[in-house]
PDB file of N, CA and C in Angstrom:
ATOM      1  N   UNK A   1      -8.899   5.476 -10.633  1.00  0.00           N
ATOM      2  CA  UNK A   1      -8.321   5.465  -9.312  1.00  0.00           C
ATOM      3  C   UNK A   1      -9.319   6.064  -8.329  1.00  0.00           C
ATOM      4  N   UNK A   2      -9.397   5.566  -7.153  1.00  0.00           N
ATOM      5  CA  UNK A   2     -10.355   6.355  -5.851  1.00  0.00           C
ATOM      6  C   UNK A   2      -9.474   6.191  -4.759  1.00  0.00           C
ATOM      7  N   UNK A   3      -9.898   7.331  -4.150  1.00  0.00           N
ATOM      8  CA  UNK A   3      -9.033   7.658  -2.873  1.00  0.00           C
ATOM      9  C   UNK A   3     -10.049   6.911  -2.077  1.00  0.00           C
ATOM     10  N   UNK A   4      -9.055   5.769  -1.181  1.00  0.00           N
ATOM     11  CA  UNK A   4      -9.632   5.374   0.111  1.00  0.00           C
ATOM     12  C   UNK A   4      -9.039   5.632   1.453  1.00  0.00           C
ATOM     13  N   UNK A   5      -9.915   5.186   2.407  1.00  0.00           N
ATOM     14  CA  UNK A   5      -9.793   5.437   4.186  1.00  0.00           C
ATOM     15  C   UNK A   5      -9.872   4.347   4.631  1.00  0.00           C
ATOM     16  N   UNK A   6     -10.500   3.420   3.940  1.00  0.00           N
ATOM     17  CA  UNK A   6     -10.895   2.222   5.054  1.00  0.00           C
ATOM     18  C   UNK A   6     -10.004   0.788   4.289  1.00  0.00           C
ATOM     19  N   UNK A   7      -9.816   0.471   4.914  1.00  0.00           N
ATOM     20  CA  UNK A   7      -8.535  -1.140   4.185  1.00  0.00           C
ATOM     21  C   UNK A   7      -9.570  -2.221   4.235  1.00  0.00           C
ATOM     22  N   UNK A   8      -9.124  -3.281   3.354  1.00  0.00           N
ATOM     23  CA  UNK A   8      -9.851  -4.137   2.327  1.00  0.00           C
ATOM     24  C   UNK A   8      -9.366  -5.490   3.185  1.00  0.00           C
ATOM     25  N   UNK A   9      -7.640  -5.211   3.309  1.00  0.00           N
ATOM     26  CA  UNK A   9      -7.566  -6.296   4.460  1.00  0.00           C
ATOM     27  C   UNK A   9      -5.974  -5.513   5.036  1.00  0.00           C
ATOM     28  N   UNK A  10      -5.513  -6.736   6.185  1.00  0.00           N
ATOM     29  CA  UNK A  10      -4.378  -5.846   7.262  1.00  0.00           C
ATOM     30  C   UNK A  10      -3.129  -6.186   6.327  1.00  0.00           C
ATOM     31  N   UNK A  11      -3.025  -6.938   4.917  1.00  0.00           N
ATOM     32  CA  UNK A  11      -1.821  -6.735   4.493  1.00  0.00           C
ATOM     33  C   UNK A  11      -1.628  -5.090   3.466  1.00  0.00           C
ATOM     34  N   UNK A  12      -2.654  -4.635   3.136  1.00  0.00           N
ATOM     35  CA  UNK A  12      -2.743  -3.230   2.320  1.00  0.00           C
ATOM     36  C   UNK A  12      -2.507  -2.373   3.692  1.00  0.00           C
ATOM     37  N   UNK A  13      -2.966  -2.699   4.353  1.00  0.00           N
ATOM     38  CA  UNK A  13      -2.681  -1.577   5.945  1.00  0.00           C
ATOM     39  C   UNK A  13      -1.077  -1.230   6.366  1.00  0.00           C
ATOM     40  N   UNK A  14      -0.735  -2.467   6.159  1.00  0.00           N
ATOM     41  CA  UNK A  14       0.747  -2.709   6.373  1.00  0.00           C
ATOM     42  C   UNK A  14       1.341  -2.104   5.275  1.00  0.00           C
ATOM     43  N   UNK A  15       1.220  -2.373   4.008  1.00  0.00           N
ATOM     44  CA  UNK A  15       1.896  -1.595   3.632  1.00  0.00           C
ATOM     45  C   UNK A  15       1.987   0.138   2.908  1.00  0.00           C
ATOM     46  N   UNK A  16       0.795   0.450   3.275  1.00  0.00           N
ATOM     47  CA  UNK A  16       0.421   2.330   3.787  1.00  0.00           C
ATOM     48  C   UNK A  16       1.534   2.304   4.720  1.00  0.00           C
ATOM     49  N   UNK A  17       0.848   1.779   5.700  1.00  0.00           N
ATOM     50  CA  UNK A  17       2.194   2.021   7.033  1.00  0.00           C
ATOM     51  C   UNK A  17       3.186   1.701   6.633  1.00  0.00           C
ATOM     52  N   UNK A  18       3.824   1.162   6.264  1.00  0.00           N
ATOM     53  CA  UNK A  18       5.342   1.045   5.878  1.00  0.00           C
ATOM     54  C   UNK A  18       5.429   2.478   4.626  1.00  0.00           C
ATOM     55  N   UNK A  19       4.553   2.389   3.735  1.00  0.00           N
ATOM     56  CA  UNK A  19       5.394   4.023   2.744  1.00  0.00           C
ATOM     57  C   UNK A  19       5.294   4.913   3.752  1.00  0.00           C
ATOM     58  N   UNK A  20       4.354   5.501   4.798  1.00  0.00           N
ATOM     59  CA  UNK A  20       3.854   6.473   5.259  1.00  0.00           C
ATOM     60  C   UNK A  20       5.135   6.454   6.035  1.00  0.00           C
ATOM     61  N   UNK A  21       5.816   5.618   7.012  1.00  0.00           N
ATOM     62  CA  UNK A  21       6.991   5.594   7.883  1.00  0.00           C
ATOM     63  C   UNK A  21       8.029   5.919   7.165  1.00  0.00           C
ATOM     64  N   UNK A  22       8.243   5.034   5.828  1.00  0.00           N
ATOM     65  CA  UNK A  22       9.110   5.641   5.298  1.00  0.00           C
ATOM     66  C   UNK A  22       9.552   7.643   5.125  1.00  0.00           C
ATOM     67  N   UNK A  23       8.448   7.849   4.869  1.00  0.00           N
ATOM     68  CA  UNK A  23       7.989   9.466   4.607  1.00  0.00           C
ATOM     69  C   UNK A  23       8.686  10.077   5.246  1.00  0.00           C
ATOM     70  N   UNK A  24       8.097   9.758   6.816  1.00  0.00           N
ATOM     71  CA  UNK A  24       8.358  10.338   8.318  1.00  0.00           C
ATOM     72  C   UNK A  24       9.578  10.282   8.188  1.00  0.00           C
ATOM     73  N   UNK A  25      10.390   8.653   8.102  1.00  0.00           N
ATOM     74  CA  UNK A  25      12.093   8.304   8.378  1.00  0.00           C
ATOM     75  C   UNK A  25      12.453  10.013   7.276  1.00  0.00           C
ATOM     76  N   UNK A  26      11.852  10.145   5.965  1.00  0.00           N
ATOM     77  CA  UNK A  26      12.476  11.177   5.339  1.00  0.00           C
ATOM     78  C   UNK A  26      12.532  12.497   5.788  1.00  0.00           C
ATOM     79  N   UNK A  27      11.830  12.872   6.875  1.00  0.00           N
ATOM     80  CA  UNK A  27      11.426  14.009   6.994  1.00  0.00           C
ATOM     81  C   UNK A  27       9.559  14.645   7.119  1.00  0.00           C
ATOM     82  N   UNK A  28       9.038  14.433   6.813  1.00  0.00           N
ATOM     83  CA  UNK A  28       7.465  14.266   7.188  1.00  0.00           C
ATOM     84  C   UNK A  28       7.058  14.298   8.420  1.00  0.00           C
ATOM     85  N   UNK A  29       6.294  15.520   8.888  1.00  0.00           N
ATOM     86  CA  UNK A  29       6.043  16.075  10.229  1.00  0.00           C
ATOM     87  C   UNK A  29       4.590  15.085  10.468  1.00  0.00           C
ATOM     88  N   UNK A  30       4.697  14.475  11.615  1.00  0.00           N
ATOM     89  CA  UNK A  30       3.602  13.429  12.153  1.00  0.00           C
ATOM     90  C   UNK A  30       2.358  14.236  11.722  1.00  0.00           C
ATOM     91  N   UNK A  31       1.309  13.667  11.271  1.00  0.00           N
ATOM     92  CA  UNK A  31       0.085  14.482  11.417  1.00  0.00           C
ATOM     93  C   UNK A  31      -1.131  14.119  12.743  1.00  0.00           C
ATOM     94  N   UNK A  32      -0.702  13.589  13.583  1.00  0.00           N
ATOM     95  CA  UNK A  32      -0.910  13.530  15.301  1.00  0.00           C
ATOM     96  C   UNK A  32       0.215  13.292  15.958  1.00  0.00           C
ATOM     97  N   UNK A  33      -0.398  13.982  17.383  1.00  0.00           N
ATOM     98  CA  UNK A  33       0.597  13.949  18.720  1.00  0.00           C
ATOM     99  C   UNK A  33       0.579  12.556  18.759  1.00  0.00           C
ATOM    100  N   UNK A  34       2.046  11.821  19.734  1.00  0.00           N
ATOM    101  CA  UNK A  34       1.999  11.061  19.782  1.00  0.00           C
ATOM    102  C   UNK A  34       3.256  10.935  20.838  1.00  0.00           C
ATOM    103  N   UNK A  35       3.350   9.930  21.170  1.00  0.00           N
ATOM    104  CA  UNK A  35       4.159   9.745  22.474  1.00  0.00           C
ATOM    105  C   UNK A  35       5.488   8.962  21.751  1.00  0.00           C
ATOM    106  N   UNK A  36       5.568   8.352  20.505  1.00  0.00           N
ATOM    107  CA  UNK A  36       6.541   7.597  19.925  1.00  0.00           C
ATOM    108  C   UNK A  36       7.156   8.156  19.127  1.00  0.00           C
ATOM    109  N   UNK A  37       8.677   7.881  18.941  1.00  0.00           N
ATOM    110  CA  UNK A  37       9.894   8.179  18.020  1.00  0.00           C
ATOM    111  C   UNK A  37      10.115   7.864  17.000  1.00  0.00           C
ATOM    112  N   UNK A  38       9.221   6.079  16.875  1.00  0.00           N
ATOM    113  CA  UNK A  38       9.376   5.476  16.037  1.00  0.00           C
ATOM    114  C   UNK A  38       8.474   5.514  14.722  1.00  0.00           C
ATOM    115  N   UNK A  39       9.063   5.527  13.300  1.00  0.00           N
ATOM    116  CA  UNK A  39       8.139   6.246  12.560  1.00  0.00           C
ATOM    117  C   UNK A  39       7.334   5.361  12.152  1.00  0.00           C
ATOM    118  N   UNK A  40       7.346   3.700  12.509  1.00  0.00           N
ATOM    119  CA  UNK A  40       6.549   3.005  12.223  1.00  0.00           C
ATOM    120  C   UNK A  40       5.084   3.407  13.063  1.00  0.00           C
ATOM    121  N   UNK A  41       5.554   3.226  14.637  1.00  0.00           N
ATOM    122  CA  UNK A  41       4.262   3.640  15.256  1.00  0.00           C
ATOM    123  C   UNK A  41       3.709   4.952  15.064  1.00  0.00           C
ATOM    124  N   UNK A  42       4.432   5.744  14.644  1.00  0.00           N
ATOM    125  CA  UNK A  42       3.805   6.887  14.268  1.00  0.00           C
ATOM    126  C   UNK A  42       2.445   7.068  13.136  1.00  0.00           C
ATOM    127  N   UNK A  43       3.257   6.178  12.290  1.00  0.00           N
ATOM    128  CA  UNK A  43       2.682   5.745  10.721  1.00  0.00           C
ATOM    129  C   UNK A  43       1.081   5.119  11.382  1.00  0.00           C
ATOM    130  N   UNK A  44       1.099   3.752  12.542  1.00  0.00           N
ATOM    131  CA  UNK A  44       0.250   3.431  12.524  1.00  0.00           C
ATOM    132  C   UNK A  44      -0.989   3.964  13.629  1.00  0.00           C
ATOM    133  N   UNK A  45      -0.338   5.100  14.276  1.00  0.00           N
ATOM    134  CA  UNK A  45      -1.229   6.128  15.101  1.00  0.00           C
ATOM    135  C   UNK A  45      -1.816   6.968  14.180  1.00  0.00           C
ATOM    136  N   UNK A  46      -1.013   7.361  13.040  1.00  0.00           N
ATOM    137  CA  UNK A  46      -1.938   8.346  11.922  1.00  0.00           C
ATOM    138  C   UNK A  46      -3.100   7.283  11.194  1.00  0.00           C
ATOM    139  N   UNK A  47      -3.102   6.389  10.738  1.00  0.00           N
ATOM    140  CA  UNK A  47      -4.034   5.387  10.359  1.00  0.00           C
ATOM    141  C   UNK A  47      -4.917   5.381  11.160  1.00  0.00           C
ATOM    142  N   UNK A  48      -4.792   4.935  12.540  1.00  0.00           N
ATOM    143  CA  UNK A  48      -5.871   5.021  13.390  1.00  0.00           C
ATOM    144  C   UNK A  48      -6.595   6.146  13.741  1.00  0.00           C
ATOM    145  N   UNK A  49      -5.812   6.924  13.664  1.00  0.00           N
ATOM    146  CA  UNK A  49      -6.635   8.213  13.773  1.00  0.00           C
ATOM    147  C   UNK A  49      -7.715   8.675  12.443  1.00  0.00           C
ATOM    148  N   UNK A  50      -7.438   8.123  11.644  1.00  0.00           N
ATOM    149  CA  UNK A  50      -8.159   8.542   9.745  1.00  0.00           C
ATOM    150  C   UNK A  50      -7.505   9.428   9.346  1.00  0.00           C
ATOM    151  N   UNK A  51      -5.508   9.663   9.834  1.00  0.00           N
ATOM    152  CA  UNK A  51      -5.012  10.975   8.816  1.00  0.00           C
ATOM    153  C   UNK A  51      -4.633  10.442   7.504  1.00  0.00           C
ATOM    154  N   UNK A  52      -5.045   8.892   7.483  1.00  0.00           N
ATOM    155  CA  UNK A  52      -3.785   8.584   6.093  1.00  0.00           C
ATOM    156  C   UNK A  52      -5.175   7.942   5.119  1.00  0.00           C
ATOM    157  N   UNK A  53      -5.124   8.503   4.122  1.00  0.00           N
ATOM    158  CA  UNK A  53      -6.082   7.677   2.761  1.00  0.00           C
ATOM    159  C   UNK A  53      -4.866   7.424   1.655  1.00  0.00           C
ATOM    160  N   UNK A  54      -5.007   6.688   0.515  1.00  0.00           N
ATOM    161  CA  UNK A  54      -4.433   5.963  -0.002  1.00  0.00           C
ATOM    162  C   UNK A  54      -5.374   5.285  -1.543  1.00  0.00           C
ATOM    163  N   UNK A  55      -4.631   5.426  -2.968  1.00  0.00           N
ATOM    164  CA  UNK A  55      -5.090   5.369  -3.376  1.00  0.00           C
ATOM    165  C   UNK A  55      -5.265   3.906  -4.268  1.00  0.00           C
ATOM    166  N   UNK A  56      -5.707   3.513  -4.484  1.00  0.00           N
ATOM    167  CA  UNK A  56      -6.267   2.428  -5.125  1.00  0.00           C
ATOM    168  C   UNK A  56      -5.845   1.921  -6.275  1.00  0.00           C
ATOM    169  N   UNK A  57      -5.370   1.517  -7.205  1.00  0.00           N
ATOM    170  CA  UNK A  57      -5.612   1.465  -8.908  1.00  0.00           C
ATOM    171  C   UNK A  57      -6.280   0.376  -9.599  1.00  0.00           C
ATOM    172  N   UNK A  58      -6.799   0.652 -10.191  1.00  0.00           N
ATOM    173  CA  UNK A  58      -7.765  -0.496 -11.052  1.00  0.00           C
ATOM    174  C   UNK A  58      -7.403  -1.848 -10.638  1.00  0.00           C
ATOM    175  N   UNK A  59      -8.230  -2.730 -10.344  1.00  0.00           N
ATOM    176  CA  UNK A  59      -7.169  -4.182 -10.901  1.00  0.00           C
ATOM    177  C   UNK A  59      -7.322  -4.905 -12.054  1.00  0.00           C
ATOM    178  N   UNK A  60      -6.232  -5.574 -12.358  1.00  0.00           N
ATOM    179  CA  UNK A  60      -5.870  -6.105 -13.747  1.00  0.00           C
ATOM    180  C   UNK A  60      -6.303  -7.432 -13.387  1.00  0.00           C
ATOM    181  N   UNK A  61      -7.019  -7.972 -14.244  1.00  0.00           N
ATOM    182  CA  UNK A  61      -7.460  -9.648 -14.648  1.00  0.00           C
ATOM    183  C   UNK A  61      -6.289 -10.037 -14.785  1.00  0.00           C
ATOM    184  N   UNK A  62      -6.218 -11.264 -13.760  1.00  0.00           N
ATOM    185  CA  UNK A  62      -4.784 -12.087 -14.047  1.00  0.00           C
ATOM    186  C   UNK A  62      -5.630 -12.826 -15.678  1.00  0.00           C
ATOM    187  N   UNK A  63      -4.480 -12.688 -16.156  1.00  0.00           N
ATOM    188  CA  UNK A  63      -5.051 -14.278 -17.548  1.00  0.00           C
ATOM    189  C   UNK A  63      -4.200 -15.402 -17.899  1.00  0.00           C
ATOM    190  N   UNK A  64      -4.281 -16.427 -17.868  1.00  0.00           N
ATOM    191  CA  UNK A  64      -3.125 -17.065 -18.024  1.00  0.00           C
ATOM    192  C   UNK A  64      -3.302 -17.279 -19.664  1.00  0.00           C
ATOM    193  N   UNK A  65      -1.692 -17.478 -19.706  1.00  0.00           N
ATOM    194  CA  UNK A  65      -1.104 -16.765 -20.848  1.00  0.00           C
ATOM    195  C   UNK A  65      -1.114 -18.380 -21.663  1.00  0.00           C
ATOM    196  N   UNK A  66      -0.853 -18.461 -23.381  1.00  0.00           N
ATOM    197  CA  UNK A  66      -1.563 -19.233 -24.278  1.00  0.00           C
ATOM    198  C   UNK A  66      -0.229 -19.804 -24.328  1.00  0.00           C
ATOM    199  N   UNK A  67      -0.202 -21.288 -24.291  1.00  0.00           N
ATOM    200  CA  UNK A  67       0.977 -22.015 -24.171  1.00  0.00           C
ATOM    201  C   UNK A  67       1.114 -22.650 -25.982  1.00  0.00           C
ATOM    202  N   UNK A  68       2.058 -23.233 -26.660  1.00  0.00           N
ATOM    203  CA  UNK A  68       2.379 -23.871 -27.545  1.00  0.00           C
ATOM    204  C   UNK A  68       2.414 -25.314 -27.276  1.00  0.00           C
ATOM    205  N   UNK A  69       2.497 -25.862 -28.203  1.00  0.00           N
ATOM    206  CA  UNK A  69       2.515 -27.146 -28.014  1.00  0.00           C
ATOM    207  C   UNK A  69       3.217 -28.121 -27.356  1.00  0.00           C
ATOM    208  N   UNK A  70       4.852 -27.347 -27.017  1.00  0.00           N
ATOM    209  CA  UNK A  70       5.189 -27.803 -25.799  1.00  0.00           C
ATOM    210  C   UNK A  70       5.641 -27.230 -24.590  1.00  0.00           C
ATOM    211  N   UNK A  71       4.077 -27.053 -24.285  1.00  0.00           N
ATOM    212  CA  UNK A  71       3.744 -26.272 -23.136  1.00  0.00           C
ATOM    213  C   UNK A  71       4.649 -25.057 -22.419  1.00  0.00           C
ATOM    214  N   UNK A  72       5.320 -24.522 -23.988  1.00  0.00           N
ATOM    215  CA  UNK A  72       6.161 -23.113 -23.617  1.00  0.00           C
ATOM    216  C   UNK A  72       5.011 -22.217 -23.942  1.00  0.00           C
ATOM    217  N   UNK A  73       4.809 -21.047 -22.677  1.00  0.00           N
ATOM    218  CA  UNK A  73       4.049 -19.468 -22.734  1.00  0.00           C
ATOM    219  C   UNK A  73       4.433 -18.783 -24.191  1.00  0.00           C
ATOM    220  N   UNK A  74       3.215 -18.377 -25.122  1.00  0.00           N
ATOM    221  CA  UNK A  74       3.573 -17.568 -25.896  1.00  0.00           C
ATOM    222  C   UNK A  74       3.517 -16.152 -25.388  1.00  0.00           C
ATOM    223  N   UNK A  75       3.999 -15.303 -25.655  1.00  0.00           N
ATOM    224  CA  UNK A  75       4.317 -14.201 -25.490  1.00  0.00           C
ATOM    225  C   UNK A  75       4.303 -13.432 -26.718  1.00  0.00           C
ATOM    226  N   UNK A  76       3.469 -12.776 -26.545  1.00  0.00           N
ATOM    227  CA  UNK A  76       3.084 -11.092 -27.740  1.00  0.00           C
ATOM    228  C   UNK A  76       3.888  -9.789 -27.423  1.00  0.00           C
ATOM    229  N   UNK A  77       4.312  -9.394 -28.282  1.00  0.00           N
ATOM    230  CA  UNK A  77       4.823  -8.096 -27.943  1.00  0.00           C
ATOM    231  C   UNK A  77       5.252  -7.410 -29.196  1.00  0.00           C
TER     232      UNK A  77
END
């Protein structure tokens, strides 16, 4: 795992901002001033500012999975 700051693209952005709002909706004191109520914009004034990093996890190789002969997925387990 690595802690990041900078987003890869604006759908991972979106959803920082959405847990991070969530937080706030729970209770979570803004970590900048800000002129808004709303904990979404709040969420995305702390991003802009660089208060929010976020961590990463490995990614997994999609593989597609080994079919039988009539073309049912086997499955291991």
């Amino acid at each position: 795992m690595k802690i990041e700051t900078q987003f890869d693209s604006n759908y991972r952005k979106v959803l920082v901002a959405a847990r991070r709002a969530r937080q706030i909706q729970n209770g979570s004191s803004a970590l900048v001033n800000t002129h808004s109520t709303k904990a979404c914009r709040i969420a995305q004034d702390e991003i802009e500012a660089g208060k929010i990093a976020f961590v990463r996890k490995e990614e997994v190789p999609v593989v597609k999975p080994a079919v039988d002969e009539n073309g049912l997925p086997i499955i291991h387990g």
